[in-house]
C-alpha atoms as a PDB file:
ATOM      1  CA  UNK A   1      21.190 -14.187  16.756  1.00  0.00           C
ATOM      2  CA  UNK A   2      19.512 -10.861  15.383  1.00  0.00           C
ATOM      3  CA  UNK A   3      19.379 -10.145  11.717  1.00  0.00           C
ATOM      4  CA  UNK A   4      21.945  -6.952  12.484  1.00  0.00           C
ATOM      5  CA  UNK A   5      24.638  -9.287  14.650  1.00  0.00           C
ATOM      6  CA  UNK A   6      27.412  -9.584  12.836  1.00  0.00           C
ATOM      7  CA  UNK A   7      29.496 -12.631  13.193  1.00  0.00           C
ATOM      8  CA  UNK A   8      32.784 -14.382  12.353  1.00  0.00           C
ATOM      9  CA  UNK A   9      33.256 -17.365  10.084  1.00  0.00           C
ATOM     10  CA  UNK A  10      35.933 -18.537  11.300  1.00  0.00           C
ATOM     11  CA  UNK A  11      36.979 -17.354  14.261  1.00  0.00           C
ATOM     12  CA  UNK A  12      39.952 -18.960  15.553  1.00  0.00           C
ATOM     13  CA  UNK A  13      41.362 -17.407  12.436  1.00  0.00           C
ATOM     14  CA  UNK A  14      41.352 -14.223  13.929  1.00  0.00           C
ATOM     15  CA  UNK A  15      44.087 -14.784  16.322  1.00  0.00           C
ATOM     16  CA  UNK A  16      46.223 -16.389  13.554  1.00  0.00           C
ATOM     17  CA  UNK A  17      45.879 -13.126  11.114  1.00  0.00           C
ATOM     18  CA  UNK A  18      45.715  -9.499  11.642  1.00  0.00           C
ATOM     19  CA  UNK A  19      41.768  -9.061  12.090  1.00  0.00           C
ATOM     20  CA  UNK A  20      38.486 -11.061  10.973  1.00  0.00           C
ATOM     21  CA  UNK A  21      38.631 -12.801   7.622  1.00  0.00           C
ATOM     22  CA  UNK A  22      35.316 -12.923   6.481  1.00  0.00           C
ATOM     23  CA  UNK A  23      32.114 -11.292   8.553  1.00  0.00           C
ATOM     24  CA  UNK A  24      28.432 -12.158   7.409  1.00  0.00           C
ATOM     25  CA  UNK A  25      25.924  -9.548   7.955  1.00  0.00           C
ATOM     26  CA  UNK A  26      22.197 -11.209   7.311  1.00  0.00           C
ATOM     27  CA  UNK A  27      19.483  -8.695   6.435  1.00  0.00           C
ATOM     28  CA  UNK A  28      16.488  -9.490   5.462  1.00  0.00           C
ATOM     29  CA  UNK A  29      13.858  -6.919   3.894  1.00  0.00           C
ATOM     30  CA  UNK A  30      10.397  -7.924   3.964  1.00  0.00           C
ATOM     31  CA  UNK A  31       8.221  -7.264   0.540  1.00  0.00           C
ATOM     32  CA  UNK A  32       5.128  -5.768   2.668  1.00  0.00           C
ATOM     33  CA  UNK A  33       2.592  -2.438   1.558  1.00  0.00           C
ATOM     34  CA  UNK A  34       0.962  -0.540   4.748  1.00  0.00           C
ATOM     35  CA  UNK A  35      -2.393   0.099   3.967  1.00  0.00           C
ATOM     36  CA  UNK A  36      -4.091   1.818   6.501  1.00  0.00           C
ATOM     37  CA  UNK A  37      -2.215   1.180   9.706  1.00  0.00           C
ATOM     38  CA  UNK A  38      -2.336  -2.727   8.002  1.00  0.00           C
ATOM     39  CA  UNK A  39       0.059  -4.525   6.219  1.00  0.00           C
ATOM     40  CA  UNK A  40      -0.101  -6.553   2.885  1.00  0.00           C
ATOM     41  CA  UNK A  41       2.160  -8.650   0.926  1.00  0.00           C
ATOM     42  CA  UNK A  42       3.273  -7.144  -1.829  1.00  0.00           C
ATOM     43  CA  UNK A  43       2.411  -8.023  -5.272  1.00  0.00           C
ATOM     44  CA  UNK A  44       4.805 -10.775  -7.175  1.00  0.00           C
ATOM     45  CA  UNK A  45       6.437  -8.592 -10.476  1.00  0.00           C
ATOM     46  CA  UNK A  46       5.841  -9.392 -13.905  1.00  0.00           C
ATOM     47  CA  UNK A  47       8.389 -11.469 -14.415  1.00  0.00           C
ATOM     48  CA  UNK A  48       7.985 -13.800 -11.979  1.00  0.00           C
ATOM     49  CA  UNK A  49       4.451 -13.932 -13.341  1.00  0.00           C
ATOM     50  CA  UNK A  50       5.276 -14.329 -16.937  1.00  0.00           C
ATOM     51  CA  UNK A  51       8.137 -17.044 -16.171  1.00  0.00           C
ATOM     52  CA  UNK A  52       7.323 -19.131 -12.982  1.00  0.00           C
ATOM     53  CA  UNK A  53       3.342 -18.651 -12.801  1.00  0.00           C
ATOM     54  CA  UNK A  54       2.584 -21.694 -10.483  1.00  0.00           C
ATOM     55  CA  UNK A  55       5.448 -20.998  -8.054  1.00  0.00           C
ATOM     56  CA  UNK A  56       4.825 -17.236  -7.987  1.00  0.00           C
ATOM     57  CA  UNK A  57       0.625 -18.161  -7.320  1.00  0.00           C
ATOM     58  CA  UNK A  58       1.739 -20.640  -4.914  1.00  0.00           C
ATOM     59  CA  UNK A  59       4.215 -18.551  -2.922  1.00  0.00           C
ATOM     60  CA  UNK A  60       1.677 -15.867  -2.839  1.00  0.00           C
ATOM     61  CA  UNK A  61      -1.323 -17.273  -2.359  1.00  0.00           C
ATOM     62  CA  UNK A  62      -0.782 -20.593  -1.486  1.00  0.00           C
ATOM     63  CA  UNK A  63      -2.527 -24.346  -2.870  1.00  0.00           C
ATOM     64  CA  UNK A  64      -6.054 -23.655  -4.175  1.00  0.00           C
ATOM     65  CA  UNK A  65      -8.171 -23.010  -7.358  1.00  0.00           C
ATOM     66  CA  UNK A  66      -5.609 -19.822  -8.805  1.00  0.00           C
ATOM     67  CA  UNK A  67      -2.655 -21.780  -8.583  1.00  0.00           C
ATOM     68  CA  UNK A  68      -4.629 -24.976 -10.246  1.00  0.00           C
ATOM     69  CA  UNK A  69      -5.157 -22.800 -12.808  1.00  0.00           C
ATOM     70  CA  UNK A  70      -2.183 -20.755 -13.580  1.00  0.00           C
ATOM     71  CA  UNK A  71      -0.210 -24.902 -13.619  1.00  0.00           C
ATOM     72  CA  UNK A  72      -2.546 -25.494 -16.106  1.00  0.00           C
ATOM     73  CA  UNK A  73      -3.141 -22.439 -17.751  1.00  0.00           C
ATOM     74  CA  UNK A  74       0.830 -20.881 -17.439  1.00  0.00           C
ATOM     75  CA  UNK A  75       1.286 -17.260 -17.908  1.00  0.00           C
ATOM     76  CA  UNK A  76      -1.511 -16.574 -20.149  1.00  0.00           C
ATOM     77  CA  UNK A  77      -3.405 -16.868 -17.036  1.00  0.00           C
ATOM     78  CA  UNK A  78      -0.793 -14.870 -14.310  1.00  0.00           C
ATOM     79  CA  UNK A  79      -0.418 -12.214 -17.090  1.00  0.00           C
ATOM     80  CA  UNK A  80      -3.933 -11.607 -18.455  1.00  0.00           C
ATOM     81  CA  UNK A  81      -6.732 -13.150 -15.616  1.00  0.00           C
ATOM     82  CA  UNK A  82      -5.055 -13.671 -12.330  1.00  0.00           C
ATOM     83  CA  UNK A  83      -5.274 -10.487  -9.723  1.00  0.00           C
ATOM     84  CA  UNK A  84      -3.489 -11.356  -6.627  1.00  0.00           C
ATOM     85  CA  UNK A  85      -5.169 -11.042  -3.236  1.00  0.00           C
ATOM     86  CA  UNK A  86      -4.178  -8.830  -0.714  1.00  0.00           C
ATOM     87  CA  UNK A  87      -3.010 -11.200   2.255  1.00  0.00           C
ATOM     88  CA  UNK A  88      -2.488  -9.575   5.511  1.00  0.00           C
ATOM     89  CA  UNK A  89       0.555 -10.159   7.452  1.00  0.00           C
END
């Protein structure tokens, strides 16, 4: 199924009522900067940072010595030491 397919719930519904009850439309935006004909991930925001600092390293950067650090360390390290890479896509 594509992300712009819509599609029915519950579709033997339909021929009980007057039209679809409920329709899902799934969309997903991706969080990417073009750079030069490349693409990058974009940068996790502050608060993520400030709140969740091992999940947001992890997610972004994945296991290794930053997110060691910012588990230890917390958001005094995301906030004031960590600069996240640029990854490619």
């Amino acid at each position: 199924m594509s992300d712009m397919q819509m599609t029915t719930i519950a579709p033997g519904v339909e021929n009980e009522t007057a039209g679809p009850v409920c329709e899902a439309t799934m969309v997903q935006q991706p969080s990417v900067i073009v750079m030069g004909g490349q693409q990058f991930k974009k940068d996790p925001p502050c608060y993520r940072k400030c709140l969740c600092p091992c999940h947001t390293v992890f997610f972004h950067e994945g296991c290794g010595g930053s997110c060691i650090a910012a588990c230890f360390l917390g958001s005094c390290y995301t906030m004031l030491c960590w600069t996240p890479q640029q990854i490619p896509l």
